[in-house]
N, C-alpha and C. Protein backbone atom coordinates (compact mmCIF):
# COMPACT_ATOMS: atom_id res chain seq x y z
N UNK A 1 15.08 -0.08 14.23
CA UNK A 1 14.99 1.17 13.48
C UNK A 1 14.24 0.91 12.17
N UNK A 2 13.11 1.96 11.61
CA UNK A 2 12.32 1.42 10.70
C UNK A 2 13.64 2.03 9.53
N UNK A 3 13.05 1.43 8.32
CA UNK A 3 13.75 1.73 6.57
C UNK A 3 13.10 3.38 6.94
N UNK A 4 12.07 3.97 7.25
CA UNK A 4 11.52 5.60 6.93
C UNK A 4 12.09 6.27 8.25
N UNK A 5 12.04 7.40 8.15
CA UNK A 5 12.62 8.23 8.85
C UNK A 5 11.73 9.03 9.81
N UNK A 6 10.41 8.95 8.83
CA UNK A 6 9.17 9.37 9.46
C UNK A 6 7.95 9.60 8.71
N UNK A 7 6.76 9.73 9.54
CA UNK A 7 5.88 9.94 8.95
C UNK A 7 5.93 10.26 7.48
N UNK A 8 6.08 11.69 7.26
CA UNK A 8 6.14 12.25 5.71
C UNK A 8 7.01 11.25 4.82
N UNK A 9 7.86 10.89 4.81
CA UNK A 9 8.87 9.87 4.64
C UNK A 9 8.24 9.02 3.73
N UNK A 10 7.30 8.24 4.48
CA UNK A 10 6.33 7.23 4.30
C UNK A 10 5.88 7.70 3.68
N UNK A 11 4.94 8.49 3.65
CA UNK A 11 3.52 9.26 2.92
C UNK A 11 3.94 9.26 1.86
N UNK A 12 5.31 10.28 1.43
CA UNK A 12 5.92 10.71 0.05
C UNK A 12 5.68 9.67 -0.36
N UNK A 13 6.88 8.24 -0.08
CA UNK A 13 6.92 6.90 -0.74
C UNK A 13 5.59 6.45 -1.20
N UNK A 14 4.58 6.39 -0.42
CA UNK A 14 3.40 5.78 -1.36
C UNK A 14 2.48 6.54 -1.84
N UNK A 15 3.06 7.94 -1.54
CA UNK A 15 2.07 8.69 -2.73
C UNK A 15 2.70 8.50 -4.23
N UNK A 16 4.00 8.64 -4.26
CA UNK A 16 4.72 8.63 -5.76
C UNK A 16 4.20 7.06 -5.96
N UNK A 17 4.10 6.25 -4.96
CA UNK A 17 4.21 4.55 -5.89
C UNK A 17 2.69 4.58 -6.35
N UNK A 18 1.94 5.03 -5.21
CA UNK A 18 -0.17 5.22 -6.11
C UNK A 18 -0.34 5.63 -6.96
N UNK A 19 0.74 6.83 -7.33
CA UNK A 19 0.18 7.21 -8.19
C UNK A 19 0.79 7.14 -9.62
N UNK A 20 1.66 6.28 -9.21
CA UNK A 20 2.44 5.18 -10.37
C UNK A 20 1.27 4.03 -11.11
N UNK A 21 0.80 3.61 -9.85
CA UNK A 21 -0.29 2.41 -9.78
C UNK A 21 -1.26 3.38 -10.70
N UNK A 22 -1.88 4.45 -10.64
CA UNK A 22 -3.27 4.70 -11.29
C UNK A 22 -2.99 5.14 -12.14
N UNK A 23 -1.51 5.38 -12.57
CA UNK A 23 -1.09 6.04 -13.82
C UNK A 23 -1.00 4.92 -15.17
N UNK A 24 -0.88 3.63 -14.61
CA UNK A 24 -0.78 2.37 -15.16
C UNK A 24 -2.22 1.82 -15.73
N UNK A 25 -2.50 1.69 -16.49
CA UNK A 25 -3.95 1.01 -16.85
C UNK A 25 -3.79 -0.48 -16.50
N UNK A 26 -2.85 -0.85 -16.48
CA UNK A 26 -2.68 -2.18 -16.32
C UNK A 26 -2.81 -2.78 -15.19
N UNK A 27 -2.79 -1.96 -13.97
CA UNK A 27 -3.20 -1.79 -12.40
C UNK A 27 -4.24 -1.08 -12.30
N UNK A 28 -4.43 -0.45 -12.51
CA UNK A 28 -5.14 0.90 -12.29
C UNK A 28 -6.79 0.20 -12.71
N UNK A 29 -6.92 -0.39 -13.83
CA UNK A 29 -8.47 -0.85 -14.11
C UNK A 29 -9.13 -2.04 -13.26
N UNK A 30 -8.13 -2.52 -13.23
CA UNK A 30 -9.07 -3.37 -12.09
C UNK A 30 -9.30 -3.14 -10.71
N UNK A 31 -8.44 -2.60 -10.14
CA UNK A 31 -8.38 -1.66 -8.86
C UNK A 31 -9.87 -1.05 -9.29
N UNK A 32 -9.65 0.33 -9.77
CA UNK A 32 -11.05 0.69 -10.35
C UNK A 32 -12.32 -0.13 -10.00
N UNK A 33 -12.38 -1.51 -10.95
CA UNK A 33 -13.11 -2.31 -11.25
C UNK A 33 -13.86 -2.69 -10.11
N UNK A 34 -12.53 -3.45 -8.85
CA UNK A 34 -12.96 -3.23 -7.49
C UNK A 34 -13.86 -2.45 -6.68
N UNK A 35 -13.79 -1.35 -7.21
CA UNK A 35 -14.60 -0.12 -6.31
C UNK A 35 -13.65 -0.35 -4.87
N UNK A 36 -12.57 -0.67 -4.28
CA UNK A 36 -12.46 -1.41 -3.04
C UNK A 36 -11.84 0.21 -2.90
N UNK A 37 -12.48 0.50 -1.48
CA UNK A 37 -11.56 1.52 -0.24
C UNK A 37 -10.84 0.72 0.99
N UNK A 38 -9.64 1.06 0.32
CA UNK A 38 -8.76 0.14 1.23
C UNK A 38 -7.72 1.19 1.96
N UNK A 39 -7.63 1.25 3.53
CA UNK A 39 -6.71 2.01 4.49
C UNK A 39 -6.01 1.09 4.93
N UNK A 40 -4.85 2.00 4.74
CA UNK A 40 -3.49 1.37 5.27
C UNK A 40 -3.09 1.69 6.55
N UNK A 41 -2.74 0.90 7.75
CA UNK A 41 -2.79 1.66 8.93
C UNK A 41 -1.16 0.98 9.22
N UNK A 42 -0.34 2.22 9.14
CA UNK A 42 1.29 1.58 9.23
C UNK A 42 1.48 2.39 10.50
N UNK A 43 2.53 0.97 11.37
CA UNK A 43 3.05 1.93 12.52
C UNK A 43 4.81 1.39 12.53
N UNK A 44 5.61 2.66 13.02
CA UNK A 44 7.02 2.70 13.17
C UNK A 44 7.32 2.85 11.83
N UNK A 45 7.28 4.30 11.28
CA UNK A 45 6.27 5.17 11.88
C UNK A 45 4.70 5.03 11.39
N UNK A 46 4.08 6.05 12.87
CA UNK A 46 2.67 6.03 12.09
C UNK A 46 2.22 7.06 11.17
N UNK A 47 1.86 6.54 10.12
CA UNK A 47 1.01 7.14 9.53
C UNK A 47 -0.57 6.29 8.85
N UNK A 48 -1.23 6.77 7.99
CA UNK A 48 -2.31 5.90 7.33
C UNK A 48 -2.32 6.59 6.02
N UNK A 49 -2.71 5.63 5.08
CA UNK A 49 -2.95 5.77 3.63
C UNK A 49 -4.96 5.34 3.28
N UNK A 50 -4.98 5.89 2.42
CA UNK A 50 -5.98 5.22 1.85
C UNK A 50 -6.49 5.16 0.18
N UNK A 51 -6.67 4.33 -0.10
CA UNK A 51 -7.30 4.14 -1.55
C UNK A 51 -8.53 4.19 -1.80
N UNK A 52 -8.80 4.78 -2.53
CA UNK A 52 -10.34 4.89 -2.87
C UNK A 52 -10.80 4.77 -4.36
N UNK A 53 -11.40 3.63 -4.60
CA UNK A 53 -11.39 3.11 -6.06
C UNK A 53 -13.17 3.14 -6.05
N UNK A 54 -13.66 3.83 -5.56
CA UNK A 54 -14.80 3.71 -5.25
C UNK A 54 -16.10 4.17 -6.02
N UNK A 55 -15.40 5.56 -6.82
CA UNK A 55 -16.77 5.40 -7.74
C UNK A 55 -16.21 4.99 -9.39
N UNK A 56 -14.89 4.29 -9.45
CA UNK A 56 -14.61 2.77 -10.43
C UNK A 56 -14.40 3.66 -11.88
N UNK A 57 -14.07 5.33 -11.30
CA UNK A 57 -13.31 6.28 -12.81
C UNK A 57 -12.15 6.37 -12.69
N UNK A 58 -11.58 6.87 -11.30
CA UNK A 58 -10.16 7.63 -11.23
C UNK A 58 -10.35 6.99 -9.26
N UNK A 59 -9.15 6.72 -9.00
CA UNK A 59 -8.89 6.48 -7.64
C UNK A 59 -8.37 7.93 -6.77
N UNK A 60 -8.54 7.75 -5.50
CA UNK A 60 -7.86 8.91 -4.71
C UNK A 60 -7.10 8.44 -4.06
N UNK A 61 -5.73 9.22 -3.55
CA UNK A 61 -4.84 9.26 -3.05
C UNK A 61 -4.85 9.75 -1.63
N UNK A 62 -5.18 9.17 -0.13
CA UNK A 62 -5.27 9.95 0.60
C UNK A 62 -4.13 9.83 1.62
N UNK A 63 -3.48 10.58 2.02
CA UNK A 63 -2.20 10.12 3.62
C UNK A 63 -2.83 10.69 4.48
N UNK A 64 -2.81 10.20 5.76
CA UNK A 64 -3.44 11.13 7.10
C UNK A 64 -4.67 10.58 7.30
N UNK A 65 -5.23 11.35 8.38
CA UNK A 65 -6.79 10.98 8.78
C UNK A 65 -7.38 11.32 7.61
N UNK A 66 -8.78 10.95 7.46
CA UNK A 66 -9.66 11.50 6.64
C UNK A 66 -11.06 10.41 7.08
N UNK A 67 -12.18 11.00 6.27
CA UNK A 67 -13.26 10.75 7.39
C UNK A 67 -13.86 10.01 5.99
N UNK A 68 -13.15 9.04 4.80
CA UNK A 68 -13.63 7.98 4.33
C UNK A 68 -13.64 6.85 4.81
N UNK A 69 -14.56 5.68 4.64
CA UNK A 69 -15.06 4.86 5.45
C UNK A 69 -14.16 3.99 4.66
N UNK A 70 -13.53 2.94 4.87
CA UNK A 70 -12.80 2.23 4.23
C UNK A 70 -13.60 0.46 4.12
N UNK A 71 -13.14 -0.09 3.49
CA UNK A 71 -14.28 -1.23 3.02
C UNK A 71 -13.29 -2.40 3.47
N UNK A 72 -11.97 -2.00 3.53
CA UNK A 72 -10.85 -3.37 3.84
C UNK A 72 -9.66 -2.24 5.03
N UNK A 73 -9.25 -2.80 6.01
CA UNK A 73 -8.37 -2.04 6.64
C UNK A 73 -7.42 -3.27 6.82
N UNK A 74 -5.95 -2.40 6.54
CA UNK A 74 -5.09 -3.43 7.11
C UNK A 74 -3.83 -2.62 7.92
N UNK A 75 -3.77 -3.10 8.88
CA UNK A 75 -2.52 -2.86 9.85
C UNK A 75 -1.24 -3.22 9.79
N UNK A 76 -0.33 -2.94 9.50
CA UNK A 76 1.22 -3.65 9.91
C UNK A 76 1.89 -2.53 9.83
N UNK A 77 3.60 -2.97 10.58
CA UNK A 77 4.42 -2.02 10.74
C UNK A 77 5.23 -1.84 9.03
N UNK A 78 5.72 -0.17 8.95
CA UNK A 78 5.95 -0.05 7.90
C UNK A 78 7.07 -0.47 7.04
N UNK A 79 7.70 -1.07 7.59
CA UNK A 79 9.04 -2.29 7.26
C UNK A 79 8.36 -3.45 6.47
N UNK A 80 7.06 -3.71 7.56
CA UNK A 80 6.60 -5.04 6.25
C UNK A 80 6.23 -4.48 5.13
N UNK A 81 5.60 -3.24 4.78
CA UNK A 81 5.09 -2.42 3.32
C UNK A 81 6.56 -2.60 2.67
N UNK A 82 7.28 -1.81 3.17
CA UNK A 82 8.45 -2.02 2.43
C UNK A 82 8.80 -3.29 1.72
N UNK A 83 9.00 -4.10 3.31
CA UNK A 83 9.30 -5.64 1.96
C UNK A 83 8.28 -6.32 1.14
N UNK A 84 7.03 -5.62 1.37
CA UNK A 84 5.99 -6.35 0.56
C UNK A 84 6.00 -5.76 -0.67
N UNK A 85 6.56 -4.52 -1.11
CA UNK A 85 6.39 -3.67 -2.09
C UNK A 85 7.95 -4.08 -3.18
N UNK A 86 8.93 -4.45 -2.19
CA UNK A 86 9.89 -5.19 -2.77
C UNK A 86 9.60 -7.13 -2.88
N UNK A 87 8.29 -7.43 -2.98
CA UNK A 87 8.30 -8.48 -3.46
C UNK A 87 8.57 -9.75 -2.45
N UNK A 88 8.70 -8.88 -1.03
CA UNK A 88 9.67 -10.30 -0.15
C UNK A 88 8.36 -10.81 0.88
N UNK A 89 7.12 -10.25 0.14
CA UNK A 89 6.46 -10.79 1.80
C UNK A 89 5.36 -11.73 1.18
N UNK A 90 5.09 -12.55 1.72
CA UNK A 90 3.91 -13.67 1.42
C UNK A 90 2.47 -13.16 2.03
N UNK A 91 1.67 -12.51 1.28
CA UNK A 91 0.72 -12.04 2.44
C UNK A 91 0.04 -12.94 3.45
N UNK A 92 -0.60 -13.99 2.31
CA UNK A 92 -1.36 -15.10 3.34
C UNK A 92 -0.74 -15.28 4.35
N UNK A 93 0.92 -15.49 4.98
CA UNK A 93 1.52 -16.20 5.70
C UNK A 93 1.82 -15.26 6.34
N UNK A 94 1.95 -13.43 6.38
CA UNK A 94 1.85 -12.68 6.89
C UNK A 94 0.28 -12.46 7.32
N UNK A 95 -0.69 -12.66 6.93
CA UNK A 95 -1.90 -12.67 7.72
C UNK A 95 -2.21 -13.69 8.76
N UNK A 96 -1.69 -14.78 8.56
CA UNK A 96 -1.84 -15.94 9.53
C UNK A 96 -1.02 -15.62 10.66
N UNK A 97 0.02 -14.99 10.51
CA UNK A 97 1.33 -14.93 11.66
C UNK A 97 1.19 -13.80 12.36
N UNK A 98 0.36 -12.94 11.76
CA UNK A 98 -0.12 -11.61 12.51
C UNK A 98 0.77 -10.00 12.00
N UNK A 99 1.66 -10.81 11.41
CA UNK A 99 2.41 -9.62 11.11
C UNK A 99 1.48 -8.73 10.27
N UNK A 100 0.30 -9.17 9.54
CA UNK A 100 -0.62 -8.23 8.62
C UNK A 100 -1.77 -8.27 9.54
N UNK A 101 -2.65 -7.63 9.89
CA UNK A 101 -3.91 -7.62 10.52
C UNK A 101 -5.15 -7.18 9.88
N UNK A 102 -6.53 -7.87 8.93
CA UNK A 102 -7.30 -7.04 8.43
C UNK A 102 -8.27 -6.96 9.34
N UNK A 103 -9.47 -6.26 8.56
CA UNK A 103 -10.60 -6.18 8.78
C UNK A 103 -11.24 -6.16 7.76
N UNK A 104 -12.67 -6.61 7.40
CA UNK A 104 -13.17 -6.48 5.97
C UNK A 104 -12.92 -7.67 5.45
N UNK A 105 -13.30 -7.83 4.23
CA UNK A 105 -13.34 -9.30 3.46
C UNK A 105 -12.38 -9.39 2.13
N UNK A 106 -10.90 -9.58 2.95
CA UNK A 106 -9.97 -9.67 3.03
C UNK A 106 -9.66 -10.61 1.67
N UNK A 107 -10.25 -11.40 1.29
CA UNK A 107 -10.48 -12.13 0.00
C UNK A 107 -10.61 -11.60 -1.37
N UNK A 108 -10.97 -10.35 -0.83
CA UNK A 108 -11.09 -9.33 -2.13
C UNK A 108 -9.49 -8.63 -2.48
N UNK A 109 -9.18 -8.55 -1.32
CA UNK A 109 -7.95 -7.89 -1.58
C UNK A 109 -6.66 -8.50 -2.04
N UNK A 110 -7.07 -9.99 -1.27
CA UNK A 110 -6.07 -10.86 -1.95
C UNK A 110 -6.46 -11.13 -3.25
N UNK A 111 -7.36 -11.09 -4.08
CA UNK A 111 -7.75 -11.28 -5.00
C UNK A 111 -6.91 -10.28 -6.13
N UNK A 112 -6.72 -9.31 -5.60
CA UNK A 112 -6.17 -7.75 -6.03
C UNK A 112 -4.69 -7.98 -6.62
N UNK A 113 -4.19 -8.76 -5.46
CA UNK A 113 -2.30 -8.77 -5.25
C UNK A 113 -1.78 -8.92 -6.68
N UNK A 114 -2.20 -9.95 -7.78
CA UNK A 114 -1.36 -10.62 -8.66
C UNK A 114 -1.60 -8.77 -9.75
N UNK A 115 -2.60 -7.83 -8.95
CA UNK A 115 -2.73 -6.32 -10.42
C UNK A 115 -1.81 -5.70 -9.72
N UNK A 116 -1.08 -5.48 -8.67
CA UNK A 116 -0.49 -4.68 -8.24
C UNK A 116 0.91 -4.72 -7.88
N UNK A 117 1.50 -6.39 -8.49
CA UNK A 117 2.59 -7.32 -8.78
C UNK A 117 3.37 -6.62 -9.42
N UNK A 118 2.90 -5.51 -10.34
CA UNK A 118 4.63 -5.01 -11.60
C UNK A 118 4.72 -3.87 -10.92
N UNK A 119 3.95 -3.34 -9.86
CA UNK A 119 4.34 -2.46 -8.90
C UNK A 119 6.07 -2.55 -8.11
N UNK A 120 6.27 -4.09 -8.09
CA UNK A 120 7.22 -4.34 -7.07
C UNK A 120 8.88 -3.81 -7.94
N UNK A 121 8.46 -3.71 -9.32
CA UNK A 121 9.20 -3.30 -10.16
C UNK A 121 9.67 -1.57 -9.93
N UNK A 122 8.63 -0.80 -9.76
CA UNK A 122 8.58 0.40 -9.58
C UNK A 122 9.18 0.69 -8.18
N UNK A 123 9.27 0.22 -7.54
CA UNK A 123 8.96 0.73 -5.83
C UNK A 123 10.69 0.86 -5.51
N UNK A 124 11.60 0.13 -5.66
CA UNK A 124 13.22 0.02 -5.91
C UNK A 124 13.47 1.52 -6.25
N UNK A 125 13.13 2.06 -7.41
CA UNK A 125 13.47 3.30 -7.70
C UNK A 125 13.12 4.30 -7.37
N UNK A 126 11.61 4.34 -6.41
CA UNK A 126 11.28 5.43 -5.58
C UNK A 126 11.88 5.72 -4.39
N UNK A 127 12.15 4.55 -4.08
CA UNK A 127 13.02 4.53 -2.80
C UNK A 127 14.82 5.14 -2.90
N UNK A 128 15.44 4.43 -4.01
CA UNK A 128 16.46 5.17 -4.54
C UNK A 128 16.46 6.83 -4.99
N UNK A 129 15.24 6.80 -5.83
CA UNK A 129 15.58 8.37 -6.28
C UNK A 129 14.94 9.27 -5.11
N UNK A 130 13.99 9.04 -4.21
CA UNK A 130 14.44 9.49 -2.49
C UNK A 130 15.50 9.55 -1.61
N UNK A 131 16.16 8.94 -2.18
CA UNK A 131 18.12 8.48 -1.04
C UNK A 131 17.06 7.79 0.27
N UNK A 132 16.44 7.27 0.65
CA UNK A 132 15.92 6.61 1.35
C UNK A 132 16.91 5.36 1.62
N UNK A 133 17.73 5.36 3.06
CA UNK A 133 18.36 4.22 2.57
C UNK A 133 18.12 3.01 3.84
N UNK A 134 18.52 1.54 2.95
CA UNK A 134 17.46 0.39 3.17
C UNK A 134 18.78 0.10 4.29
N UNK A 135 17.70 -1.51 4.70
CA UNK A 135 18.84 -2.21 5.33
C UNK A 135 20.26 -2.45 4.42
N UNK A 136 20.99 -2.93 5.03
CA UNK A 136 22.74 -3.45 4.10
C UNK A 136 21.86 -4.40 3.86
């Protein structure tokens, strides 16, 4: 059984945490800086996210299809977002083991992880002030 309940579920959760992230200068500028369009492709449940830091002023927020071309795609089920957003997942060792799957030059994004680190701070309380509730 996934931590979300469903689709929208999901969506809500990382629309409030993005837009935590771009509300932050302290995340938010180098993301920017990146220009990187990065889609999130989560399944159980599915949905997709995407980021778009692309013309390096203000990022977009997208859930659902949409017909931007993304520059990094990554796949996993939405349990690993969860624990990655709470701080518990190793990406490299989740990319090697398959549990993460990219496409794109994936080096960039790891490059990203250590701006989007005080995120893991934020993400506890979105999930709480949702009643979203976790494993025991």
């Amino acid at each position: 059984m996934s931590i979300f309940k469903d689709s929208q579920e999901l969506d809500t959760v990382m629309e409030q945490l993005w837009t935590k992230i771009r509300q932050d200068p302290e995340m938010s500028k180098p993301l920017l800086e990146s220009k990187l369009i990065v889609t999130f492709h989560y399944r159980h449940p599915e949905t997709k996210l995407t980021i778009d830091c692309s013309n390096g002023e203000d990022f977009h927020i997208i859930t659902g299809e949409n017909q931007v071309k993304p520059i990094i795609e990554l796949f996993m089920k939405a349990d690993i977002a969860h624990d990655f957003w709470l701080g518990k997942v190793n990406v490299p060792m989740a990319l090697l083991s398959g549990k993460i799957v990219s496409k794109g030059p994936i080096n960039k994004a790891l490059a990203l992880l250590p701006t989007v680190k005080p995120a893991f701070k934020l993400y506890p309380s979105i999930i709480k002030d949702l009643n979203i509730k976790t494993h025991p």
